[in-house]
N, C-alpha and C. Protein backbone atom coordinates (compact mmCIF):
# COMPACT_ATOMS: atom_id res chain seq x y z
N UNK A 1 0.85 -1.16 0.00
CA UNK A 1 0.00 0.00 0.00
C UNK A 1 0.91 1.24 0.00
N UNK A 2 1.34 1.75 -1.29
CA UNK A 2 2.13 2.63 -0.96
C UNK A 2 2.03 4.12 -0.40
N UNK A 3 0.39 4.12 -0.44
CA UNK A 3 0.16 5.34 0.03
C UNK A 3 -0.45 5.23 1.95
N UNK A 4 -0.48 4.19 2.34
CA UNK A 4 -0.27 3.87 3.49
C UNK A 4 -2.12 3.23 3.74
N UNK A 5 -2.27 3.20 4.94
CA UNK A 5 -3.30 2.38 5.06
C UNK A 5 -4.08 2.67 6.17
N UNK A 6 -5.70 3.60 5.75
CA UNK A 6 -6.24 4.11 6.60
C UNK A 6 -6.41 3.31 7.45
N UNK A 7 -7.27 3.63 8.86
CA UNK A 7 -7.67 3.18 9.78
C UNK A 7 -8.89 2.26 9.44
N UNK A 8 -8.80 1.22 9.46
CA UNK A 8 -9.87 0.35 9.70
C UNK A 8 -10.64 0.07 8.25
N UNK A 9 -9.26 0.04 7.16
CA UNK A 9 -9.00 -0.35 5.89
C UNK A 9 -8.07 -1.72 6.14
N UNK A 10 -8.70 -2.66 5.30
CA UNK A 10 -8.36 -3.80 5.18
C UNK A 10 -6.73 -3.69 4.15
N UNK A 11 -5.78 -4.25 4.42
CA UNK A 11 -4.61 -4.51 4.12
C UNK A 11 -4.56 -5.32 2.58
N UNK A 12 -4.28 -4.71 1.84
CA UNK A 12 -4.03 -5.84 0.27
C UNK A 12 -3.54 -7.01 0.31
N UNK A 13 -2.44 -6.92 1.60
CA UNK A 13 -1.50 -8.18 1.65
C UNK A 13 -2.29 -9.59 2.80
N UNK A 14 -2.91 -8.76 2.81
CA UNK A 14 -4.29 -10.22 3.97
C UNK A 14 -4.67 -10.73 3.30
N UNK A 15 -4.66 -12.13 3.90
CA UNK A 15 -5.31 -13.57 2.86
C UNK A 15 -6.72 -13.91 3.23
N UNK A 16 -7.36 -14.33 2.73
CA UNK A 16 -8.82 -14.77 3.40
C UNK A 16 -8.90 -15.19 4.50
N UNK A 17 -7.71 -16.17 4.57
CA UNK A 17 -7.85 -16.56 6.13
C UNK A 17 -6.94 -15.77 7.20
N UNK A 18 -6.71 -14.39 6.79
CA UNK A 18 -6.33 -13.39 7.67
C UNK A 18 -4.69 -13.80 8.17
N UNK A 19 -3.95 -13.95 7.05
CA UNK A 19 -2.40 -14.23 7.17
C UNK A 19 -1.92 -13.43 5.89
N UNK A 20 -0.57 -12.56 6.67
CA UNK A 20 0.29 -11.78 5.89
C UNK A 20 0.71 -12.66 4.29
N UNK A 21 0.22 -11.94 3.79
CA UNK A 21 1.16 -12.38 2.64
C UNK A 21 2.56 -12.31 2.06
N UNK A 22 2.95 -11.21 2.81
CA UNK A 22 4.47 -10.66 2.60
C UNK A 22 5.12 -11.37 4.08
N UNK A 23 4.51 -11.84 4.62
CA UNK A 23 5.23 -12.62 5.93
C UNK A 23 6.68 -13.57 5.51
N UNK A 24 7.77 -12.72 6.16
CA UNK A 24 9.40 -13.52 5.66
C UNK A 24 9.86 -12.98 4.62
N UNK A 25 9.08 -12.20 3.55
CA UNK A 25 9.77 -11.83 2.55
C UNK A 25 9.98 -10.13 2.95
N UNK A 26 10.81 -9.89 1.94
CA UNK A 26 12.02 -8.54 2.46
C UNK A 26 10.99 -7.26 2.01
N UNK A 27 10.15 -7.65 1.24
CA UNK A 27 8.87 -6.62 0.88
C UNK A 27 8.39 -6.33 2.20
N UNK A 28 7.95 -7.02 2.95
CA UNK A 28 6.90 -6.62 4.04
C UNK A 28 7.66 -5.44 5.41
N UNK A 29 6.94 -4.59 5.08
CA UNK A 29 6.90 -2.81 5.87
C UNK A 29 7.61 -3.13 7.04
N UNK A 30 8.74 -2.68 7.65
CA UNK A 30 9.31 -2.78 8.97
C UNK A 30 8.16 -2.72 10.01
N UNK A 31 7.36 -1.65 9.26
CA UNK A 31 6.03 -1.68 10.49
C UNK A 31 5.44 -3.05 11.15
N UNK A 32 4.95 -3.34 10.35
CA UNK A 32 4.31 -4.62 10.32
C UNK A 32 5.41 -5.90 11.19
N UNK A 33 6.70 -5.52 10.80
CA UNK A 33 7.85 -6.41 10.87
C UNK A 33 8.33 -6.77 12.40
N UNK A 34 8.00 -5.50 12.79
CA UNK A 34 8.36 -4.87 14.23
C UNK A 34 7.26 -5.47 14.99
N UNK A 35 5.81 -5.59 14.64
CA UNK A 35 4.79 -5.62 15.31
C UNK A 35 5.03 -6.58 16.31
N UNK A 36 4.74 -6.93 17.59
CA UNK A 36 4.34 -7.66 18.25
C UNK A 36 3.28 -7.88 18.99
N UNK A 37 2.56 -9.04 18.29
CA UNK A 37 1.06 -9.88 18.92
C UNK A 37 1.02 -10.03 20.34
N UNK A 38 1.69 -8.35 21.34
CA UNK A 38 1.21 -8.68 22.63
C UNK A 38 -0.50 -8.71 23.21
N UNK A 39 -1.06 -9.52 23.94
CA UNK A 39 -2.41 -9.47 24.43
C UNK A 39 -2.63 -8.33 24.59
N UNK A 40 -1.94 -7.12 25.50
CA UNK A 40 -2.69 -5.82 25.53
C UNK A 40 -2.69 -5.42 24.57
N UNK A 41 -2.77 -5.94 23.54
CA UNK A 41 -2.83 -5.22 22.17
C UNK A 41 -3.55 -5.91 21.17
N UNK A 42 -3.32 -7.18 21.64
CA UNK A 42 -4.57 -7.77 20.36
C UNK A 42 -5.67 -8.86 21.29
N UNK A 43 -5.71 -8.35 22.36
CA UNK A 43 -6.50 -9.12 23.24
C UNK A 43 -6.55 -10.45 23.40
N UNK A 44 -7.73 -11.40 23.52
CA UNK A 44 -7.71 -12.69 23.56
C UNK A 44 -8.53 -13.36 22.43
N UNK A 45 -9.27 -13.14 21.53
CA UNK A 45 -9.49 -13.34 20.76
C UNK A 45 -9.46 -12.35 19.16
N UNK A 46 -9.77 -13.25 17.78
CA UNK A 46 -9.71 -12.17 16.88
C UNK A 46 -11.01 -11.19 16.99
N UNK A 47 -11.90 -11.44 17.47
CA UNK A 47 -12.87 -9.94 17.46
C UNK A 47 -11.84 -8.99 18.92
N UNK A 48 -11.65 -9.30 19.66
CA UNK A 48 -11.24 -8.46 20.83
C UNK A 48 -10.07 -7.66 20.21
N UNK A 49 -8.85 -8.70 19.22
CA UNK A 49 -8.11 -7.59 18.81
C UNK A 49 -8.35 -6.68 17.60
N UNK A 50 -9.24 -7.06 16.87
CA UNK A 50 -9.91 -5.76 15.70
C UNK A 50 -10.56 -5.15 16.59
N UNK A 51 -11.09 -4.99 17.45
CA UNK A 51 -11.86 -4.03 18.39
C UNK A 51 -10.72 -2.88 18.82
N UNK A 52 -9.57 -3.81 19.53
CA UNK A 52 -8.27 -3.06 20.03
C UNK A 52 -7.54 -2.84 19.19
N UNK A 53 -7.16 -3.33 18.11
CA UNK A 53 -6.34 -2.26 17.05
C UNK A 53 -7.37 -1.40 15.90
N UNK A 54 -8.46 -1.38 16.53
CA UNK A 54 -9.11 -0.41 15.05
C UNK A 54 -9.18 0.84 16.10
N UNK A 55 -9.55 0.67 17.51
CA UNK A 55 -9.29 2.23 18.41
C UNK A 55 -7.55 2.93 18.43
N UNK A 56 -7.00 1.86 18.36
CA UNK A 56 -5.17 1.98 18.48
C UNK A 56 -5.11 2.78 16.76
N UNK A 57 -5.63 2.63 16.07
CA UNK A 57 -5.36 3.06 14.74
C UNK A 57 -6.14 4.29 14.62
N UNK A 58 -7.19 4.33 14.99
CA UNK A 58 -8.50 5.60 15.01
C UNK A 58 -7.42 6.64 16.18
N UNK A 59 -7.08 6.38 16.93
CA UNK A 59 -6.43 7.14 18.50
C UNK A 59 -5.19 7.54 17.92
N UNK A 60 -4.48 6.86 16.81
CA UNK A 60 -3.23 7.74 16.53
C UNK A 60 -3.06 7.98 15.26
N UNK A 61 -4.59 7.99 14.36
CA UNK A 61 -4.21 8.74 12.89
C UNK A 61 -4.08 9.78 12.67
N UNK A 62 -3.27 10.38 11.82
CA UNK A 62 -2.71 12.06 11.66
C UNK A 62 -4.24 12.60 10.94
N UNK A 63 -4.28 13.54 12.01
CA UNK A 63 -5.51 14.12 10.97
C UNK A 63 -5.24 16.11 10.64
């Protein structure tokens, strides 16, 4: 996404079954690279962490 990737816009590189596609290869964004799947951050399940990273993304987009 070279123009970056709004808040609570689905990622090009997500697979149906919700896995990086650029995962291991040298393409994929340091962002992403860096990320770590801690619980306070992606909670305990997948609705709890789209809940918690779509406010984490809404709470620090440049507006």
């Amino acid at each position: 996404m070279p123009n970056g990737k709004a808040a609570g816009e689905r990622c090009v590189q997500l697979s149906a079954d919700y896995l990086c596609l650029l995962f291991g290869n040298p393409e994929r964004p340091a962002v992403c690279a860096a990320f770590s799947a801690d619980p306070q951050v992606c909670g305990a399940s997948r609705t709890e962490a789209l809940h918690l990273l779509g406010w984490l993304e809404q709470a620090t987009a440049q507006k």
